[in-house]
PDB file of N, CA and C in Angstrom:
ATOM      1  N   UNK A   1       0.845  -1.185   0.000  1.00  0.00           N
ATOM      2  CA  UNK A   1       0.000   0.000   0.000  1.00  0.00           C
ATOM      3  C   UNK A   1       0.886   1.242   0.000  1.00  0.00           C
ATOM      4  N   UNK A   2       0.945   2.306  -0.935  1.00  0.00           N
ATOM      5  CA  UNK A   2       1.275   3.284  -1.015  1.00  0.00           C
ATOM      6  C   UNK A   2       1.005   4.749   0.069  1.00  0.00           C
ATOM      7  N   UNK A   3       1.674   4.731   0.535  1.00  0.00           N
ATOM      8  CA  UNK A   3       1.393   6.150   1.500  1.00  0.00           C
ATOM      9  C   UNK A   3       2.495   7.004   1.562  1.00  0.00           C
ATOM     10  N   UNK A   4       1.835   8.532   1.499  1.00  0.00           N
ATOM     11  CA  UNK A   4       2.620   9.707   1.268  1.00  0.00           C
ATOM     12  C   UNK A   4       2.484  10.312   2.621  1.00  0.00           C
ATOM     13  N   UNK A   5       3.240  10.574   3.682  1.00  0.00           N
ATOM     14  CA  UNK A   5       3.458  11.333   4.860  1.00  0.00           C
ATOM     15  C   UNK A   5       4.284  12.277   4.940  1.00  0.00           C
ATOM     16  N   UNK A   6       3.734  13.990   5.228  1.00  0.00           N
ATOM     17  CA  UNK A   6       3.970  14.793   4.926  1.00  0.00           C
ATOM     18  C   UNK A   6       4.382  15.300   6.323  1.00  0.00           C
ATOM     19  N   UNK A   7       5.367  16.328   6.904  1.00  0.00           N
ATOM     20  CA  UNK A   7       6.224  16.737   8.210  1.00  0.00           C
ATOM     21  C   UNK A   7       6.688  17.947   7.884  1.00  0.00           C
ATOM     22  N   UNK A   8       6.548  18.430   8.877  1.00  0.00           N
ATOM     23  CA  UNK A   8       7.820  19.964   8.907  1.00  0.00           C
ATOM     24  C   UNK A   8       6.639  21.374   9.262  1.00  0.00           C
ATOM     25  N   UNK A   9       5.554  20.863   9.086  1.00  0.00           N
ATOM     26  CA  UNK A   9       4.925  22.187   8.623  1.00  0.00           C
ATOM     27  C   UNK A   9       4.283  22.792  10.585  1.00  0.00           C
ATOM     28  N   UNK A  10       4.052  23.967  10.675  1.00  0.00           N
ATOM     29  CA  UNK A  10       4.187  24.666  12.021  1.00  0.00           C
ATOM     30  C   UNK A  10       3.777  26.337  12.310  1.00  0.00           C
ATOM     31  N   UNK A  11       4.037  26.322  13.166  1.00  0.00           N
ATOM     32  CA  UNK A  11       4.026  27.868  13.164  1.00  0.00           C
ATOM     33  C   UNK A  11       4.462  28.559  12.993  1.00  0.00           C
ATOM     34  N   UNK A  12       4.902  30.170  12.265  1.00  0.00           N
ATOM     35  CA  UNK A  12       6.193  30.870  12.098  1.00  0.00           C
ATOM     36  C   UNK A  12       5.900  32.293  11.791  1.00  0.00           C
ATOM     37  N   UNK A  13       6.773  33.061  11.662  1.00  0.00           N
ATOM     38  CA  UNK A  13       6.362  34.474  11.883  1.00  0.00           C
ATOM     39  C   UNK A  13       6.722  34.987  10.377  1.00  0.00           C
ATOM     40  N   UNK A  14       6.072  35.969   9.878  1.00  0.00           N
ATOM     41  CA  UNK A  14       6.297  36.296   8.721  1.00  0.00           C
ATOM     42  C   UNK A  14       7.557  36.831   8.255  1.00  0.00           C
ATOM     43  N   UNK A  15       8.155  36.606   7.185  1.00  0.00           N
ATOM     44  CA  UNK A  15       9.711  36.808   6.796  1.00  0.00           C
ATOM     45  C   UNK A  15      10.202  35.700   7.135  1.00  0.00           C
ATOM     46  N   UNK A  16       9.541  34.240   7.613  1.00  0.00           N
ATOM     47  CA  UNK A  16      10.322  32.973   8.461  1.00  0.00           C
ATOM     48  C   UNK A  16      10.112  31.863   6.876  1.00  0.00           C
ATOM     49  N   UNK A  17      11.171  31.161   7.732  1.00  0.00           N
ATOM     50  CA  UNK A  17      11.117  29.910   6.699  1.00  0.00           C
ATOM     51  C   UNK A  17      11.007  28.475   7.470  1.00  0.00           C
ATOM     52  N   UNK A  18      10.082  27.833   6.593  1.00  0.00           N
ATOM     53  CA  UNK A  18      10.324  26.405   6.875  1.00  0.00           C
ATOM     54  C   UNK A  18      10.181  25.254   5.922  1.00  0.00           C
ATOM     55  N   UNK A  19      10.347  24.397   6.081  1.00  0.00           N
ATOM     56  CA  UNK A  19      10.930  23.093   4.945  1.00  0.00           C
ATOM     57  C   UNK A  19      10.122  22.216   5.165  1.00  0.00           C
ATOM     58  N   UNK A  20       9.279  21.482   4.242  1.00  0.00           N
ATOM     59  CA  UNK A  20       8.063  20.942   4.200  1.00  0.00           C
ATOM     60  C   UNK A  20       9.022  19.513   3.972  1.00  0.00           C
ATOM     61  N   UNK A  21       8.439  18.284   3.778  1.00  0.00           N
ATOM     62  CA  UNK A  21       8.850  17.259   3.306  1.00  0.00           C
ATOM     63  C   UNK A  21       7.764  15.831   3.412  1.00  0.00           C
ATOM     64  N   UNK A  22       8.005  15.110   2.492  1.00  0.00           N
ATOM     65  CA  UNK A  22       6.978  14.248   2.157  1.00  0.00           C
ATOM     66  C   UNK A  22       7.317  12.885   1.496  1.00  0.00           C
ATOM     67  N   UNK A  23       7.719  11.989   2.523  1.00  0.00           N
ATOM     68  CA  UNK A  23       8.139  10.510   2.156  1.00  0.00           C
ATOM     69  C   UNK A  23       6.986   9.350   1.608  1.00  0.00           C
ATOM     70  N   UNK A  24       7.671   9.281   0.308  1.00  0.00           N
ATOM     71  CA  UNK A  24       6.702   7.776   0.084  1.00  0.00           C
ATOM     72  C   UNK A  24       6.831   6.414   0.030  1.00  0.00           C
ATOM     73  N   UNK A  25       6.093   5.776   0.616  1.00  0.00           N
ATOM     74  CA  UNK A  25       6.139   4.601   1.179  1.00  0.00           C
ATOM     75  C   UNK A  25       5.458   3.435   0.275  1.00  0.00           C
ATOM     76  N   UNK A  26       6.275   2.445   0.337  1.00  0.00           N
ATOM     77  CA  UNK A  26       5.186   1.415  -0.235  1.00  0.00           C
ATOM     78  C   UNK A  26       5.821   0.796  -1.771  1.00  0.00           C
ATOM     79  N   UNK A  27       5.429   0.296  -2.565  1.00  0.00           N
ATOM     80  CA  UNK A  27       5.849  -0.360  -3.841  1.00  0.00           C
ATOM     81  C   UNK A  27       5.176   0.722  -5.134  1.00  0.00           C
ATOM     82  N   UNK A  28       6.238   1.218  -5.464  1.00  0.00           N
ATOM     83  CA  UNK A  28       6.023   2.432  -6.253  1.00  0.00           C
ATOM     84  C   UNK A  28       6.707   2.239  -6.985  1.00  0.00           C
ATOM     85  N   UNK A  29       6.082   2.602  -8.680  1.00  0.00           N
ATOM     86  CA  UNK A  29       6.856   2.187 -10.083  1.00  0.00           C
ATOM     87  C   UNK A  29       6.012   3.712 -10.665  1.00  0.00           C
ATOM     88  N   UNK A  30       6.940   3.963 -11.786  1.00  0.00           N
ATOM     89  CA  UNK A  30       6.499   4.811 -12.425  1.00  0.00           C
ATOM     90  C   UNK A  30       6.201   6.352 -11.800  1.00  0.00           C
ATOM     91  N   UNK A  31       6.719   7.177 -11.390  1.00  0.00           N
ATOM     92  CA  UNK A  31       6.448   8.338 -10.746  1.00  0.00           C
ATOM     93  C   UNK A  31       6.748   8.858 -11.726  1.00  0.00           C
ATOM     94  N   UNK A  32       6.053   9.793 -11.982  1.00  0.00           N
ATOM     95  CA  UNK A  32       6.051  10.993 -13.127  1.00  0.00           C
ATOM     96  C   UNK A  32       6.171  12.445 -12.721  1.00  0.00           C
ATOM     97  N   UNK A  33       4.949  12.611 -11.338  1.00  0.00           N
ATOM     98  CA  UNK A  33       5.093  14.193 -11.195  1.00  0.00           C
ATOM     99  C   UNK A  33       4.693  13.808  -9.452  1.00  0.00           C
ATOM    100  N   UNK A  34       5.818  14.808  -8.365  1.00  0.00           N
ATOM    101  CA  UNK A  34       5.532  14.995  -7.835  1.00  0.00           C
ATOM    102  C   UNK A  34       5.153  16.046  -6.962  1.00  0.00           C
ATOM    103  N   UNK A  35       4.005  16.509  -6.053  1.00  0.00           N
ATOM    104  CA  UNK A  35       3.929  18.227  -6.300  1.00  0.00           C
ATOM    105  C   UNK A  35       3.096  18.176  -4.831  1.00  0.00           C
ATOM    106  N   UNK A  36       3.405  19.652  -4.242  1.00  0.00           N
ATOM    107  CA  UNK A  36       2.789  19.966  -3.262  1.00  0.00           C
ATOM    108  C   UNK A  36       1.693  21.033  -3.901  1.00  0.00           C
ATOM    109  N   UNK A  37       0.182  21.078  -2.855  1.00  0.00           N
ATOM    110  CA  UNK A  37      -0.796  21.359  -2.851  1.00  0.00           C
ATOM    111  C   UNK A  37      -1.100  22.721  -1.811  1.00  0.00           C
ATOM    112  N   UNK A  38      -1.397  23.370  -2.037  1.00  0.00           N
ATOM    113  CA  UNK A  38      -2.519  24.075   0.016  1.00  0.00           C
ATOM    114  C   UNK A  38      -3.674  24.400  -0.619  1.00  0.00           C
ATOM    115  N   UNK A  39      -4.635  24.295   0.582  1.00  0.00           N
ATOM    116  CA  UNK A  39      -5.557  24.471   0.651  1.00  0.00           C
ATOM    117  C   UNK A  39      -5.762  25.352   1.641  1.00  0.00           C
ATOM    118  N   UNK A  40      -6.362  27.057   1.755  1.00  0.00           N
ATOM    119  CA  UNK A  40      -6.375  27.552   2.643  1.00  0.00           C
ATOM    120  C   UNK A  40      -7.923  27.684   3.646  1.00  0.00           C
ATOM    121  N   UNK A  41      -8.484  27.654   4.393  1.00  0.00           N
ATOM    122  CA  UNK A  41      -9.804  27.974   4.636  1.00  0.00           C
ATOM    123  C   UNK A  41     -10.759  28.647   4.247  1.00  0.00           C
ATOM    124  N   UNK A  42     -11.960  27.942   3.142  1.00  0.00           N
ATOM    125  CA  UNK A  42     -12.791  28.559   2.545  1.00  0.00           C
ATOM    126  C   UNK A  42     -12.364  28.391   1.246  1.00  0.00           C
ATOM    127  N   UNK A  43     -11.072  27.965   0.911  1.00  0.00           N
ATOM    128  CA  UNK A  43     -10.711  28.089  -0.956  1.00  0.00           C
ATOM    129  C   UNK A  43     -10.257  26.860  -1.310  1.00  0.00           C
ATOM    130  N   UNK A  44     -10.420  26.819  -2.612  1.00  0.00           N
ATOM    131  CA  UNK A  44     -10.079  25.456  -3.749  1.00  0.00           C
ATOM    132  C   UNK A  44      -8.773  24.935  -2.866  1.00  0.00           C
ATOM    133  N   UNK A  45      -8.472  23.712  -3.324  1.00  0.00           N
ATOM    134  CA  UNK A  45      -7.035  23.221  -3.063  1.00  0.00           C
ATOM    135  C   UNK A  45      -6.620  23.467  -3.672  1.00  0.00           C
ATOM    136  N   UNK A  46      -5.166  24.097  -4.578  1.00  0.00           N
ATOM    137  CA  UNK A  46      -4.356  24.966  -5.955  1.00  0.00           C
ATOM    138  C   UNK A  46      -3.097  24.110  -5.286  1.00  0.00           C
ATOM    139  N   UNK A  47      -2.726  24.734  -6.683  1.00  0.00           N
ATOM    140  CA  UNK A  47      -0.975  23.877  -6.774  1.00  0.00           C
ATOM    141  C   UNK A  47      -0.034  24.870  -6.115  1.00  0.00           C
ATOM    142  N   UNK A  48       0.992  24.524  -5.846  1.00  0.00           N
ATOM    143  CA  UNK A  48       2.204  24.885  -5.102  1.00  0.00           C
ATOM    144  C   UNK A  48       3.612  25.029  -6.461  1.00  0.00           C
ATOM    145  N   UNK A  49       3.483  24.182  -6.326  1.00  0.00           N
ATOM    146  CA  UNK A  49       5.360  23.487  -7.107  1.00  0.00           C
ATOM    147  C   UNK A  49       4.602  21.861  -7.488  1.00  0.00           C
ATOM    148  N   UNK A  50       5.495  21.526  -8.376  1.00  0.00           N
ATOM    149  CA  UNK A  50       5.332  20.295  -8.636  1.00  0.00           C
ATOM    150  C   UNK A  50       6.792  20.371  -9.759  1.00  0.00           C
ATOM    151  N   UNK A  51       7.353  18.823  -9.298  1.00  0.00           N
ATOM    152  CA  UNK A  51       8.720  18.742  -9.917  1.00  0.00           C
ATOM    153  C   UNK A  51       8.474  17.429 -11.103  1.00  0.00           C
ATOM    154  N   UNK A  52       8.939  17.450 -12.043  1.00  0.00           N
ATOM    155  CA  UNK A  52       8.527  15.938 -13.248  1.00  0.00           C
ATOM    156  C   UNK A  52      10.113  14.892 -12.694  1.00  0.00           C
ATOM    157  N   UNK A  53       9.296  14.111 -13.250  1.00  0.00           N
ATOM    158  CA  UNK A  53      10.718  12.627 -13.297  1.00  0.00           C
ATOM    159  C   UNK A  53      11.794  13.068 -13.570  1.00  0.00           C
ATOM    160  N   UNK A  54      11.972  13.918 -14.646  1.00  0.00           N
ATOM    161  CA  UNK A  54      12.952  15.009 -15.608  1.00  0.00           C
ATOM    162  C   UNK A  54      13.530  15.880 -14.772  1.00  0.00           C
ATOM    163  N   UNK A  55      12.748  16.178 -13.329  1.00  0.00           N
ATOM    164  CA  UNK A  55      13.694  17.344 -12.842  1.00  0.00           C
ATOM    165  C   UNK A  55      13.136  18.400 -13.241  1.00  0.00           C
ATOM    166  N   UNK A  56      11.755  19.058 -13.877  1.00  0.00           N
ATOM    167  CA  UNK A  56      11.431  19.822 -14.470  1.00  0.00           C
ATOM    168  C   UNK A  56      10.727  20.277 -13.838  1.00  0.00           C
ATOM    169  N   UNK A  57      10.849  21.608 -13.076  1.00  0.00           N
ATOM    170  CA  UNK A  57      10.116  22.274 -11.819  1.00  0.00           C
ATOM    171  C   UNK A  57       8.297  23.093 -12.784  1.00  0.00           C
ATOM    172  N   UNK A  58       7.929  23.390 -11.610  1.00  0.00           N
ATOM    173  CA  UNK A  58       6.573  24.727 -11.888  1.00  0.00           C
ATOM    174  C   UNK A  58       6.151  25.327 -10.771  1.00  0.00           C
ATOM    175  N   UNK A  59       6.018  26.281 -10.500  1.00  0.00           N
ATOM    176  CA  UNK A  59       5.962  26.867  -9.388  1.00  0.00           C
ATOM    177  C   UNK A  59       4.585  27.780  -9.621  1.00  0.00           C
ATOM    178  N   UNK A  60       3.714  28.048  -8.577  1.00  0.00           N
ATOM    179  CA  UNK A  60       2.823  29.195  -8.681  1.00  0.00           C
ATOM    180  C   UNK A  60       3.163  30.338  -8.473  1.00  0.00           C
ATOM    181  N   UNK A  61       2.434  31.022  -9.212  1.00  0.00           N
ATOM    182  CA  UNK A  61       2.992  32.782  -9.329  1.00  0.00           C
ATOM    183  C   UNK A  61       3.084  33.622  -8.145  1.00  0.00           C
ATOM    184  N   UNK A  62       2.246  33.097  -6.972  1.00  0.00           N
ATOM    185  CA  UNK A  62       2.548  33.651  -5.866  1.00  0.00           C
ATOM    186  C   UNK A  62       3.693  32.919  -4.720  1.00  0.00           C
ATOM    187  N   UNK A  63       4.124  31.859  -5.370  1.00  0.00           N
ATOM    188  CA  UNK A  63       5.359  31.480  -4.417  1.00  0.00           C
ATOM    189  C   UNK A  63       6.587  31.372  -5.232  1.00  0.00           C
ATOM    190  N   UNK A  64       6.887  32.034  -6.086  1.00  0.00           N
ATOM    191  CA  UNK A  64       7.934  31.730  -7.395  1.00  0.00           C
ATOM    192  C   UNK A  64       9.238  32.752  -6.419  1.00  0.00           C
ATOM    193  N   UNK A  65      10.193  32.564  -6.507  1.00  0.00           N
ATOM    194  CA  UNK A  65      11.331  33.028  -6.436  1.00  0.00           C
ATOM    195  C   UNK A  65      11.328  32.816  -4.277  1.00  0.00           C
ATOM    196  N   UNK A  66      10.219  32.404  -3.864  1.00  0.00           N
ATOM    197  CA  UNK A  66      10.475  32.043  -2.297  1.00  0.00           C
ATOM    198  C   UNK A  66      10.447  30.965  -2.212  1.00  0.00           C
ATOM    199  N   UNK A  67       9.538  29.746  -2.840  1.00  0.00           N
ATOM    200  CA  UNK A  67       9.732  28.300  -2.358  1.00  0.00           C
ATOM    201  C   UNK A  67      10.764  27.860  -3.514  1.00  0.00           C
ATOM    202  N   UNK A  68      11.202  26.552  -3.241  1.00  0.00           N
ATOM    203  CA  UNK A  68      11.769  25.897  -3.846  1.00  0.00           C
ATOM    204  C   UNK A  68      11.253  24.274  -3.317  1.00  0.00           C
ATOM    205  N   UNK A  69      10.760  23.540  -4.463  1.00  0.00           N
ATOM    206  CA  UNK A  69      10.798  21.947  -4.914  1.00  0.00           C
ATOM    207  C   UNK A  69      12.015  21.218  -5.314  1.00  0.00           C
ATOM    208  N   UNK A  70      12.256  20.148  -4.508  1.00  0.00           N
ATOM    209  CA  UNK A  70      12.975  19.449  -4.582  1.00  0.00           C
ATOM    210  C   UNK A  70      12.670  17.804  -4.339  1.00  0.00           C
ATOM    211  N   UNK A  71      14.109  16.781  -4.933  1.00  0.00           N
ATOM    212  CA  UNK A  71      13.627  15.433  -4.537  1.00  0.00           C
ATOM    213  C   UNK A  71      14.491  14.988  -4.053  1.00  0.00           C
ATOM    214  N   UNK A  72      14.775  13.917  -3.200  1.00  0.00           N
ATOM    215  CA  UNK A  72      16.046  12.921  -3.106  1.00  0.00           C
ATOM    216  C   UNK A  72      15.020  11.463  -3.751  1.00  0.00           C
ATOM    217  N   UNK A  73      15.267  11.187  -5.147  1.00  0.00           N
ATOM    218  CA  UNK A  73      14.935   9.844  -5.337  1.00  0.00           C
ATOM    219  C   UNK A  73      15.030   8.652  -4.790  1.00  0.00           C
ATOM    220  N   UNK A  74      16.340   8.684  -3.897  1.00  0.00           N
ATOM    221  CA  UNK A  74      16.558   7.667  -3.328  1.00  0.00           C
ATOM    222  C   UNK A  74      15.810   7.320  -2.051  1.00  0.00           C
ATOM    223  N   UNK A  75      15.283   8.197  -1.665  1.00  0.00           N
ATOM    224  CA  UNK A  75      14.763   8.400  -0.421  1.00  0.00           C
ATOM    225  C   UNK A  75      13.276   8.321  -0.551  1.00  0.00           C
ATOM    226  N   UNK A  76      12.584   8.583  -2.207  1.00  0.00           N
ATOM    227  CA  UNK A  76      11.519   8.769  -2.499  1.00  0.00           C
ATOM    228  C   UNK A  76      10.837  10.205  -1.848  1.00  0.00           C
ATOM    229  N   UNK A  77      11.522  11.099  -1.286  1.00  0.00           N
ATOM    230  CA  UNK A  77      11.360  12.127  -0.692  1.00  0.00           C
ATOM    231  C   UNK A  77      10.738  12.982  -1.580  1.00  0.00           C
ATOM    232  N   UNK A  78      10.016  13.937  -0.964  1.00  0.00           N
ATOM    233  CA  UNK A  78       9.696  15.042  -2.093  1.00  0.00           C
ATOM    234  C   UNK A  78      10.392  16.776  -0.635  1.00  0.00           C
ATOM    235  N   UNK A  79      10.783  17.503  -0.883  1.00  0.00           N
ATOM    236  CA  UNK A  79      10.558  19.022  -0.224  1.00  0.00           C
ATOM    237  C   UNK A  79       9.968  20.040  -0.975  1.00  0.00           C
ATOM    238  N   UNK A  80       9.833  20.541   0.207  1.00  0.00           N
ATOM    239  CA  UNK A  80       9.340  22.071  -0.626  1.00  0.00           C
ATOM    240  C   UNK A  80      10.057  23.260   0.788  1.00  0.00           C
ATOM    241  N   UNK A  81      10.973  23.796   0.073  1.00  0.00           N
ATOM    242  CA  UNK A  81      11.406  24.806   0.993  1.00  0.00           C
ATOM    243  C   UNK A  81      10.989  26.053   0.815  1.00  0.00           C
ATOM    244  N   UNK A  82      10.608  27.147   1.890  1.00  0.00           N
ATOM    245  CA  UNK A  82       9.599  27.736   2.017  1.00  0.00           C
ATOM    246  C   UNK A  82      10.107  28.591   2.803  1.00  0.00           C
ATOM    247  N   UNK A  83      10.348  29.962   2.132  1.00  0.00           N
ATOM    248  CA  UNK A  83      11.273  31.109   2.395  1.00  0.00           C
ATOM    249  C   UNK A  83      10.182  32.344   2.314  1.00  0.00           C
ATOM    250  N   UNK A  84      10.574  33.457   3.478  1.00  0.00           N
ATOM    251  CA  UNK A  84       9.951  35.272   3.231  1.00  0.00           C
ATOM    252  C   UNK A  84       8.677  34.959   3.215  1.00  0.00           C
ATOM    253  N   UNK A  85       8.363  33.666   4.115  1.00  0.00           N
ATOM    254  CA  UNK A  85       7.101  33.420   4.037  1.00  0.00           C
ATOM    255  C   UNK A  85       5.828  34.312   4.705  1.00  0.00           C
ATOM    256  N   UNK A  86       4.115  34.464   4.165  1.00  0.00           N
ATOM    257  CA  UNK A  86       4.027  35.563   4.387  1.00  0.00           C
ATOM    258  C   UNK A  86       2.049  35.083   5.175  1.00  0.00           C
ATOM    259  N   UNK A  87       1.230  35.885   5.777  1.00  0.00           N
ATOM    260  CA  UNK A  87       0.098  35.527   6.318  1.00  0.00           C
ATOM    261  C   UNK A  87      -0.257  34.383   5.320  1.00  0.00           C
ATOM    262  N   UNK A  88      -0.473  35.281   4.236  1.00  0.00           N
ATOM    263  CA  UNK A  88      -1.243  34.574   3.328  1.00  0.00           C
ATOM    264  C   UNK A  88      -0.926  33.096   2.347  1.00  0.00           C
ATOM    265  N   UNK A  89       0.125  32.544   3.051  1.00  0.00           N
ATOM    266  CA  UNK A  89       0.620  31.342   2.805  1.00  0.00           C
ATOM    267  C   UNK A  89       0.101  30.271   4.031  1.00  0.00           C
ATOM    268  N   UNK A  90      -0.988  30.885   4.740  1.00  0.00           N
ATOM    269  CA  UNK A  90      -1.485  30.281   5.721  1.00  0.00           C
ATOM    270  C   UNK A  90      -2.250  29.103   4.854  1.00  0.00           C
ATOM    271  N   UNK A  91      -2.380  27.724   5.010  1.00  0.00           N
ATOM    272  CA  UNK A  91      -2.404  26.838   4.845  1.00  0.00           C
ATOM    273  C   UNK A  91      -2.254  25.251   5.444  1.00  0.00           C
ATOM    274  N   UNK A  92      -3.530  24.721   4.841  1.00  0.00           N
ATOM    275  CA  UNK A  92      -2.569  23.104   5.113  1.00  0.00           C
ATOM    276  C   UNK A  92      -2.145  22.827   3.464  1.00  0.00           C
ATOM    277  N   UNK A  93      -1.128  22.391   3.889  1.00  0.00           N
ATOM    278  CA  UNK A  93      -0.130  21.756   2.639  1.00  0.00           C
ATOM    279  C   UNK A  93      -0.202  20.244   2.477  1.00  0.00           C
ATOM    280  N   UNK A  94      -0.642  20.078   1.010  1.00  0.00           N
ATOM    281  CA  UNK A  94      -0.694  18.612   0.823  1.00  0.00           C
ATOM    282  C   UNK A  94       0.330  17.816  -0.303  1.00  0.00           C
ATOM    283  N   UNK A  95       0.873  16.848  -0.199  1.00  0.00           N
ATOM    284  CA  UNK A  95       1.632  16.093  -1.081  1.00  0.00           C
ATOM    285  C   UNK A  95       1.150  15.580  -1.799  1.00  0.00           C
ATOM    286  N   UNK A  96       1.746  15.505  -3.336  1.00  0.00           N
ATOM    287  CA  UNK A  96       0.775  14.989  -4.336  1.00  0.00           C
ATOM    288  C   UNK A  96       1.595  13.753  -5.394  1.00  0.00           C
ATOM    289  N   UNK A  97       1.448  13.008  -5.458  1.00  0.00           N
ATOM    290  CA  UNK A  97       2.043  12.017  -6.393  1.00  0.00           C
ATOM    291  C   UNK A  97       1.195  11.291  -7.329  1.00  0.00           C
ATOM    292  N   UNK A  98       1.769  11.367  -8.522  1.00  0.00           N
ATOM    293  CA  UNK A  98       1.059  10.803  -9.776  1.00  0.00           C
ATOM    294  C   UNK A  98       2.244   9.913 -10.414  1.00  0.00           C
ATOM    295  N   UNK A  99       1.596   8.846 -10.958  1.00  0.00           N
ATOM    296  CA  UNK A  99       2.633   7.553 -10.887  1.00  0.00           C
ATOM    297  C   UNK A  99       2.097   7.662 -12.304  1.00  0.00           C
ATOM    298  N   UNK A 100       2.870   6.257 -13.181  1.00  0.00           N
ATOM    299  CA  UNK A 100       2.451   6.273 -14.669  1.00  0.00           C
ATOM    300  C   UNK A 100       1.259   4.606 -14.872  1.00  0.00           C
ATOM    301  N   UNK A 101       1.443   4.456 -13.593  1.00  0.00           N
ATOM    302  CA  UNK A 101       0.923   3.031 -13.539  1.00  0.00           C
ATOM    303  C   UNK A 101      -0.318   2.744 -12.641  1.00  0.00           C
ATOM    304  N   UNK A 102      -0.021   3.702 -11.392  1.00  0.00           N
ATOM    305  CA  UNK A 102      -0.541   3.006 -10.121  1.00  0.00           C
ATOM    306  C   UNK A 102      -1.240   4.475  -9.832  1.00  0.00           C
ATOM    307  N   UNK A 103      -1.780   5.302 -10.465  1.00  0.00           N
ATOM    308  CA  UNK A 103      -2.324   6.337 -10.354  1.00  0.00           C
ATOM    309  C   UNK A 103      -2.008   7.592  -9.224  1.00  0.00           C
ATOM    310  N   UNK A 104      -2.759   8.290  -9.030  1.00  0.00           N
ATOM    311  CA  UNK A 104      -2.726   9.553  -7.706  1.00  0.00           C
ATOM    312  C   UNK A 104      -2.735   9.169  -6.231  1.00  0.00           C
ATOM    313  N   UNK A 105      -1.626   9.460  -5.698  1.00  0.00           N
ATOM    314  CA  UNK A 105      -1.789   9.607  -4.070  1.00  0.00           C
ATOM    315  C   UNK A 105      -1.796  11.177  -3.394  1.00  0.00           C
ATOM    316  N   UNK A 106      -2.360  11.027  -2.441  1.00  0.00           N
ATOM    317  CA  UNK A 106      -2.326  12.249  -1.907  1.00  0.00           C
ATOM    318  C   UNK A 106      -1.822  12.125  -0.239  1.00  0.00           C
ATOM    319  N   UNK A 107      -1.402  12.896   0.559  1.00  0.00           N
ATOM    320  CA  UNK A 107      -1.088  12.997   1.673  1.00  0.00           C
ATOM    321  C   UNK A 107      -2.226  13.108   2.777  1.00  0.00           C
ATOM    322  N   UNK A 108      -1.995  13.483   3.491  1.00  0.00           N
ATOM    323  CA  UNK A 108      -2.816  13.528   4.573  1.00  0.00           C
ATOM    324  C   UNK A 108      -2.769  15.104   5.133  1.00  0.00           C
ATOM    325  N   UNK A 109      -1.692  15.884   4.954  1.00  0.00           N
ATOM    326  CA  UNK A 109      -1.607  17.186   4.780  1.00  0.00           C
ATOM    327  C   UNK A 109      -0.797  17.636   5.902  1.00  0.00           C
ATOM    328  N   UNK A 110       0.237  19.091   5.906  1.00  0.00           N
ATOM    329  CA  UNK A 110       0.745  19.360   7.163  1.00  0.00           C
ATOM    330  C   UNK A 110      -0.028  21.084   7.175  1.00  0.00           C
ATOM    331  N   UNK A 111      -0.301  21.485   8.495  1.00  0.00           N
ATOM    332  CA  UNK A 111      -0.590  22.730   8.621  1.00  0.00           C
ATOM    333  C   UNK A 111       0.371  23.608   8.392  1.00  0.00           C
ATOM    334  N   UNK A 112       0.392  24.595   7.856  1.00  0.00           N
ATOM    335  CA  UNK A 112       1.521  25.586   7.851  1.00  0.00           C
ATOM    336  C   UNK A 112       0.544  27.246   8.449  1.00  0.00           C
ATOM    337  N   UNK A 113       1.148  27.846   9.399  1.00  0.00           N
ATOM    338  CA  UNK A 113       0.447  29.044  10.077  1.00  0.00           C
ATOM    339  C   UNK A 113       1.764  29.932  10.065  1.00  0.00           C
ATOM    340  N   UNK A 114       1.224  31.101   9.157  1.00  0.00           N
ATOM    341  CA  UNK A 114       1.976  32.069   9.306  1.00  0.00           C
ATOM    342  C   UNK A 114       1.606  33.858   9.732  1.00  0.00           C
ATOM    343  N   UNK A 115       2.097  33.908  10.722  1.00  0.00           N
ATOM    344  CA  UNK A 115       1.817  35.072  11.731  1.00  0.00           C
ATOM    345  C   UNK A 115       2.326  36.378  11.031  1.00  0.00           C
ATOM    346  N   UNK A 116       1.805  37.106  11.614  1.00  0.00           N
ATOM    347  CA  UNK A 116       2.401  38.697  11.413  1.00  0.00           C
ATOM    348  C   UNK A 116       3.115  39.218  12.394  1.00  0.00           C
TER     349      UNK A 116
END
């Protein structure tokens, strides 16, 4: 059984940083794209970053030049580091994996609260 468990996420003051991360577990073939999510209270779930097999980043227009996506393959790890962070990145953050075989997983989500 495949499971994505997501850590790091907390409380922090604005201008703060913190480092998301999201291990997957289980018998996994084919990963294609893996990508973090938030969902803030009251709004859609929207994309974050999402990195391809290729190494081929995307970032949303409101976190472009502060987060950064990353992987350790070996580890099956996914991050998302998370810099000048600001209220409105208040969120739970979710992990997202799309395989070429074994379809979509999703996380279970970490809170991220960011203060003024």
């Amino acid at each position: 059984q495949v499971q994505l468990v997501e850590s790091g996420g907390g409380l922090v003051q604005a201008g703060g940083s913190l480092r998301l991360s999201c291990v997957a577990s289980g018998s996994i073939l084919g990963i294609q794209v893996m990508g973090w999510y938030r969902q803030a209270p009251g709004r859609h779930r929207d994309v974050v970053a999402i990195i391809t097999s290729g190494s081929a980043t995307n970032y949303a227009d409101s976190v472009k030049g502060r987060f950064t996506i990353s992987t350790d393959n070996a580890k099956n790890t996914v991050y998302l580091q998370m810099n000048s962070l600001k209220p409105e990145d208040t969120a739970v953050y979710y992990c997202n994996m799309l395989t070429a075989f074994m379809g979509e997983y999703w996380g279970q989500g970490t809170l991220v609260t960011v203060v003024s």
